[in-house]
Protein backbone atom coordinates (compact mmCIF):
# COMPACT_ATOMS: atom_id res chain seq x y z
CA UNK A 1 81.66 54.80 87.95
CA UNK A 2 84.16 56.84 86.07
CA UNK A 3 81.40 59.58 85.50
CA UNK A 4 81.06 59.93 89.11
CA UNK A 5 84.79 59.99 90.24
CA UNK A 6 85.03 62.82 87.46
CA UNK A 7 81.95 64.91 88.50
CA UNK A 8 83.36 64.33 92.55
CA UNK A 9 86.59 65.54 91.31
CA UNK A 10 85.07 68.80 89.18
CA UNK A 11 82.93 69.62 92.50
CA UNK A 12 85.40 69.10 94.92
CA UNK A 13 87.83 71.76 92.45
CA UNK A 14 85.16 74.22 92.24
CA UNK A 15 85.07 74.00 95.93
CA UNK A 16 88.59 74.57 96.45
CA UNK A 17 88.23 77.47 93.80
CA UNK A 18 85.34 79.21 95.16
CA UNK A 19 87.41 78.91 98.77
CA UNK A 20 90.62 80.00 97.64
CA UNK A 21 88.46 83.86 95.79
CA UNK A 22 86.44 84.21 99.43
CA UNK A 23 89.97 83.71 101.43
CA UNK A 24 92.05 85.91 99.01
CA UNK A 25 89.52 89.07 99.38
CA UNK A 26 90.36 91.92 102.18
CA UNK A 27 87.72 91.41 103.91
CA UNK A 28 88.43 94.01 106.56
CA UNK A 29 89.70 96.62 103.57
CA UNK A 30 85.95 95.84 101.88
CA UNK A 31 83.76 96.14 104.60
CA UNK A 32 85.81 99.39 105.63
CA UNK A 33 85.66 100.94 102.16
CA UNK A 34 81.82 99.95 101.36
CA UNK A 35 81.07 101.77 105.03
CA UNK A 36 83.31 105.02 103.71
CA UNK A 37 81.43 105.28 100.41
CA UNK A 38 77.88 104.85 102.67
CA UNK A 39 78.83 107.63 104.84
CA UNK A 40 80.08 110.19 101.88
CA UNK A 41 77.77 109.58 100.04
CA UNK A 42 75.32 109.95 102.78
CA UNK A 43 77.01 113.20 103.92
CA UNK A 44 77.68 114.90 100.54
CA UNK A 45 74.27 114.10 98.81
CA UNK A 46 72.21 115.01 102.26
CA UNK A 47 74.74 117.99 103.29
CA UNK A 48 73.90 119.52 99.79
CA UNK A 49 70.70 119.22 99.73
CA UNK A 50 70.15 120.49 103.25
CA UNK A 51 72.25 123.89 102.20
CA UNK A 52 70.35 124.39 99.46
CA UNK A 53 66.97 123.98 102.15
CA UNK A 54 69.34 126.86 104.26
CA UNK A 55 68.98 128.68 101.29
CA UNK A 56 65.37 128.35 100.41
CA UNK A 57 64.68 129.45 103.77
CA UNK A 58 66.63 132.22 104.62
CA UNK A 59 65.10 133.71 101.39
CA UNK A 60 61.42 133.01 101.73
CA UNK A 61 61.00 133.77 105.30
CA UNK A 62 63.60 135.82 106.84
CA UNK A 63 64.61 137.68 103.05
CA UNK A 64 67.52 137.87 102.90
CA UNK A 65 69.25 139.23 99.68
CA UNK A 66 72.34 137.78 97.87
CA UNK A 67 74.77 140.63 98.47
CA UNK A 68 75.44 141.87 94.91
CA UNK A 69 79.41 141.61 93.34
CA UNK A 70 81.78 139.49 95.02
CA UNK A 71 80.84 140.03 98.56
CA UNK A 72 81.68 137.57 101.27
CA UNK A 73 77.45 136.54 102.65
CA UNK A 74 75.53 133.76 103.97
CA UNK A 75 74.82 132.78 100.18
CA UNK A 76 78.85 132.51 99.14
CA UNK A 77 79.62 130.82 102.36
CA UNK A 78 77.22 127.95 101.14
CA UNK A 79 78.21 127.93 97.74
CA UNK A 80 81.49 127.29 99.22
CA UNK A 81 80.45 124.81 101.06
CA UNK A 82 78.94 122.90 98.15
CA UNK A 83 81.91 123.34 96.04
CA UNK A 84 83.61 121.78 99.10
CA UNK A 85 81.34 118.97 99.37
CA UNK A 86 81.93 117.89 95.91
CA UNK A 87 85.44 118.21 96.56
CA UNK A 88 85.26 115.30 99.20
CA UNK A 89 82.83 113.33 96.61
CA UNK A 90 85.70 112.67 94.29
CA UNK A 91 88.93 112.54 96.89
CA UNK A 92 87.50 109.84 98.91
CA UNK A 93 86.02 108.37 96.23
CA UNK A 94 89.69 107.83 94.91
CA UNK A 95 91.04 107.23 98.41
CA UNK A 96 88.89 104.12 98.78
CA UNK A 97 89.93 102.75 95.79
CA UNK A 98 93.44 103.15 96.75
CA UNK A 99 93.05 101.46 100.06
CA UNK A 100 90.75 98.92 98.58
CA UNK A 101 93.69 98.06 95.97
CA UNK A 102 96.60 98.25 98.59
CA UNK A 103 94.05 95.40 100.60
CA UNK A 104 94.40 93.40 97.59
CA UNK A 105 98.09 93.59 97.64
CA UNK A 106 98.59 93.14 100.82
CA UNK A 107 96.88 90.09 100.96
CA UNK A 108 98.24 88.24 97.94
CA UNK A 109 101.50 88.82 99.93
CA UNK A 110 100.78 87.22 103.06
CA UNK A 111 99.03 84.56 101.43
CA UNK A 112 102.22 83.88 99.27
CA UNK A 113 105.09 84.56 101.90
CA UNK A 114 106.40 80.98 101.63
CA UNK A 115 106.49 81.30 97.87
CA UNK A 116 108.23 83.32 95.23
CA UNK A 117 106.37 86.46 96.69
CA UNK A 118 109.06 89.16 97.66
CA UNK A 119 108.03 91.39 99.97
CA UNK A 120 109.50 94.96 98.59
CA UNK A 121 110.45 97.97 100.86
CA UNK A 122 108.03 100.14 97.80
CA UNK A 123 105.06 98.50 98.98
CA UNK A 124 106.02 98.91 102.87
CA UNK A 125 106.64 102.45 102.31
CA UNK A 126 103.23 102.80 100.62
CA UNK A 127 101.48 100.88 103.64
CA UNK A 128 103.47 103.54 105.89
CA UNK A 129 101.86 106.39 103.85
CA UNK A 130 98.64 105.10 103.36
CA UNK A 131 97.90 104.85 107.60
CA UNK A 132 99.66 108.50 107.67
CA UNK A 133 96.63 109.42 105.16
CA UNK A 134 93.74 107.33 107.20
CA UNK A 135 94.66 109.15 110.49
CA UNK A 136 94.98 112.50 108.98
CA UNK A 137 91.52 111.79 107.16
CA UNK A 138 90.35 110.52 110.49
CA UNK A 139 91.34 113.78 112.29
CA UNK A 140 89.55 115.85 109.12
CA UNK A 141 86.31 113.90 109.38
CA UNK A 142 86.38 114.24 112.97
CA UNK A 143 86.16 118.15 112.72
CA UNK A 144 83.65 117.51 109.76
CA UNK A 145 81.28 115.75 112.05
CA UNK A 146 81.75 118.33 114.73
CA UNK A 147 81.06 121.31 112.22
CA UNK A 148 77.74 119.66 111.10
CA UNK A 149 76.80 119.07 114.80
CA UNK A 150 76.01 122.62 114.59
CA UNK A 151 73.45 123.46 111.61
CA UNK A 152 72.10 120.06 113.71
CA UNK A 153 71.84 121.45 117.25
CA UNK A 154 70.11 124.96 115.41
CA UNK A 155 67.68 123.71 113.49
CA UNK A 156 66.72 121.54 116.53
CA UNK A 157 65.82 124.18 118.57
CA UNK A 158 64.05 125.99 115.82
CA UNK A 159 61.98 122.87 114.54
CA UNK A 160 61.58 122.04 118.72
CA UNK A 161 59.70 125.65 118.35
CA UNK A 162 57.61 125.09 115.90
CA UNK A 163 56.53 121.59 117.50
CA UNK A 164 55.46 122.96 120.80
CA UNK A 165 54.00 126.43 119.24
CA UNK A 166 51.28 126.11 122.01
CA UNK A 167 53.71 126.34 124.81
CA UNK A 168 55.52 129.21 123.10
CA UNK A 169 52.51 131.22 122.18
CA UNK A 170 52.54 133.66 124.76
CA UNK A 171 56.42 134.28 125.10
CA UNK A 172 57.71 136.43 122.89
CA UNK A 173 60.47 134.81 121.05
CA UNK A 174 62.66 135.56 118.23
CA UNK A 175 64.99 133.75 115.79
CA UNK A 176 67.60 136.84 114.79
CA UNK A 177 70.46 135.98 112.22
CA UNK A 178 72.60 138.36 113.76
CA UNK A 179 73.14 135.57 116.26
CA UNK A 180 74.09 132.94 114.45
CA UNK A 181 76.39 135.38 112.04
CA UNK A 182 74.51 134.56 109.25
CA UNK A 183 74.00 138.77 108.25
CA UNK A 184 75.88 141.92 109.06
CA UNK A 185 75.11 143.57 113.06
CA UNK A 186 73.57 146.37 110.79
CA UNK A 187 71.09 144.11 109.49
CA UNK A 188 68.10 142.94 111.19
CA UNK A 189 66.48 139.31 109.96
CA UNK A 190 64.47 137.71 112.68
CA UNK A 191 61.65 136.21 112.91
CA UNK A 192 59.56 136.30 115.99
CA UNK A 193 56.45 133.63 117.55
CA UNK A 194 53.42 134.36 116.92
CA UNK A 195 54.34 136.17 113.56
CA UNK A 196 52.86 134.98 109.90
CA UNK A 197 55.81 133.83 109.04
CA UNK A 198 56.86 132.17 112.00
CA UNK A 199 53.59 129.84 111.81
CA UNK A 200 54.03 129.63 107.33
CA UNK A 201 57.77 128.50 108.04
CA UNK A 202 56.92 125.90 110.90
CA UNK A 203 53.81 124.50 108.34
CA UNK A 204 56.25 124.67 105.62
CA UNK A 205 57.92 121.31 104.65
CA UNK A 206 61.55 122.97 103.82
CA UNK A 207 61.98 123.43 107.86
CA UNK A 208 61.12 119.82 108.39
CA UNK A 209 62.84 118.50 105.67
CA UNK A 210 66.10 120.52 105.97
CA UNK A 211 66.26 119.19 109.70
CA UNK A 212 65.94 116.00 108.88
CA UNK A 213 68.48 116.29 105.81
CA UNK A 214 70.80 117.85 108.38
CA UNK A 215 70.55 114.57 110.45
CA UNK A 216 71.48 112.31 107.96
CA UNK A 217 74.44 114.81 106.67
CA UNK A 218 75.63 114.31 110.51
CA UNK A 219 74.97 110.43 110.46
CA UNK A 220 77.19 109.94 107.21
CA UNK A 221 79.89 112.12 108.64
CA UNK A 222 80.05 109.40 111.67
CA UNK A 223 80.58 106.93 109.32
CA UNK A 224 82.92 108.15 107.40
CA UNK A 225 84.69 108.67 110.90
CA UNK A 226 84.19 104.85 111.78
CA UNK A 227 84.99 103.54 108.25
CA UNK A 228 88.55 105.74 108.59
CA UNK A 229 89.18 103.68 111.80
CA UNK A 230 88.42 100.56 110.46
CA UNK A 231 90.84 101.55 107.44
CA UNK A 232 93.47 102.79 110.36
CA UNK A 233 93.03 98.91 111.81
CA UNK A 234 93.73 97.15 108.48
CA UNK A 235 96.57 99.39 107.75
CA UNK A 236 98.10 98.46 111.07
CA UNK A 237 97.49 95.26 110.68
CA UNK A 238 98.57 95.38 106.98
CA UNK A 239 102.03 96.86 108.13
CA UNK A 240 102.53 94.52 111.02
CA UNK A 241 102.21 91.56 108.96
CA UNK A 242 104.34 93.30 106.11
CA UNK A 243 107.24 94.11 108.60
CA UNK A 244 106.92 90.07 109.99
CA UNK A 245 106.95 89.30 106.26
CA UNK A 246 109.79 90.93 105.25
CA UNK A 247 112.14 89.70 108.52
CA UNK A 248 110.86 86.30 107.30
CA UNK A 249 111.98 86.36 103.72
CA UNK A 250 115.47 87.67 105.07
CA UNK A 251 115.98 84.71 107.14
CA UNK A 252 114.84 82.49 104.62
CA UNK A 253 117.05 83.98 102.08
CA UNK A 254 120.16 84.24 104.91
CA UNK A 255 119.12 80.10 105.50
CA UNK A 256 118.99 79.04 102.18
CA UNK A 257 122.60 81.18 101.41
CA UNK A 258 124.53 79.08 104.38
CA UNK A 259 122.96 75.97 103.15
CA UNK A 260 124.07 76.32 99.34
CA UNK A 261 127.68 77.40 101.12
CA UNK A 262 127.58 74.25 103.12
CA UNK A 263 126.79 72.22 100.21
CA UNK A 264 129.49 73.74 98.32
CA UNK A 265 132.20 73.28 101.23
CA UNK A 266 130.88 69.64 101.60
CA UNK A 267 131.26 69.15 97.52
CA UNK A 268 134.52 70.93 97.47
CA UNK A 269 135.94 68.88 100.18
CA UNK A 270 134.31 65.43 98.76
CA UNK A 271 136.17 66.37 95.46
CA UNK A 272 139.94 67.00 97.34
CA UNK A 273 139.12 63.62 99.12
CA UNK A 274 138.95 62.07 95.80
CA UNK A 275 141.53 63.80 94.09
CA UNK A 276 144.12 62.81 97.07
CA UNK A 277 142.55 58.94 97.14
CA UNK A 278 143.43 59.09 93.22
């Protein structure tokens, strides 16, 4: 009898344990950070491979030469853009794990605000901060999805080509850098239907694969763009509950202030009553 009392007792404190982790996690700061880390890594591991496609193909089939020195081309511009890309890697990787940590704060102190938990104006003002970061982050992966709209919407029309080649067979059509800004208005690279190399790059798999590469570059951007708002929401809520916090522990210090002066009034005035009875 006493064996099962102690094993009830043991299961129902496990139970209580295992309820009081899964309530204390940021849920909303998780889910918000595990969609952020999706979407960059989606965008920088895609978006890289999908320049280094760009540059297979501008090479093979429209050749185009790496500008020799230090001179500002199509090929610098990309290795910019990688260096760029690995840039964002490691911030946001770092900016997750700030947010994530600031969830975890933030919810030990709303779970203890009728405890010894103080609510300090430091972890306000880092609350404040952190939501001025989200939104500018927001704005930046905003223009980061827009940007790779447009390697999207180009290759599109070029891989749209090369899937209706019969249609386009008797037009005479031509993909020219110089449109696109990709060489010098001195240069000509195009590449026109019904050309050997139009037909070797459309039965190539780097035009297929960049395309699709492209894609997922622009469906990790979105993410990051939704996980940012989802961060923005937690923050909000994160502050609002702060602020409520902190006007909470005021008034409960302010309370418990009268009531020891009350106490001490009533004391001091029970003590005169017995000195004078005396």
């Amino acid at each position: 009898m006493e064996e099962n009392m102690d094993d009830s007792q043991s299961q129902k404190g496990c139970k209580e344990c295992c309820e009081r982790c899964v309530g204390s996690l940021p849920w909303a700061s998780l889910i918000a950070t595990v969609l952020l880390y999706m979407g960059v890594a989606l965008f920088c591991g895609c978006g890289h491979e999908a320049l280094s496609g760009t540059v297979t193909i501008l090479q093979n089939y429209f050749e185009v030469i790496r500008a020799p020195g230090e001179t500002l081309d199509v090929f610098t511009i990309i290795d910019i853009l990688k260096y760029i890309i690995y840039g964002l890697a490691a911030g946001f990787f770092v900016f997750g794990v700030l947010l994530l940590v600031e969830g975890f704060f933030t919810t030990g102190a709303i779970r203890d605000l009728y405890g010894e938990f103080k609510i300090s104006a430091c972890g306000r003002c880092l609350t404040a901060f952190l939501i001025f970061l989200a939104y500018l982050f927001f704005l930046v992966w905003l223009g980061v999805t827009a940007f790779t709209s447009l390697p999207v919407f180009m290759y599109f029309n070029v891989w749209s080509m090369c899937q209706n080649t019969s249609l386009v067979e008797g037009a005479n059509l031509c993909l020219d850098l110089r449109q696109f800004g990709a060489v010098a208005i001195s240069e000509e690279r195009k590449v026109c239907t019904g050309s050997e190399k139009f037909f070797k790059m459309c039965e190539s798999n780097e035009l297929d694969l960049t395309f699709h590469l492209f894609v997922c570059t622009l469906a990790g951007a979105g993410a990051a763009v939704i996980a940012m708002v989802h961060f923005l929401m937690a923050l909000a809520a994160n502050w609002g509950y702060l602020k409520d916090a902190s006007r909470m522990q005021k008034y409960e210090d302010i309370k418990s202030k009268e009531e020891q002066e009350l106490h001490d009034i009533h004391s001091t005035r029970s003590k005169e009553r017995l000195n004078a009875y005396t």
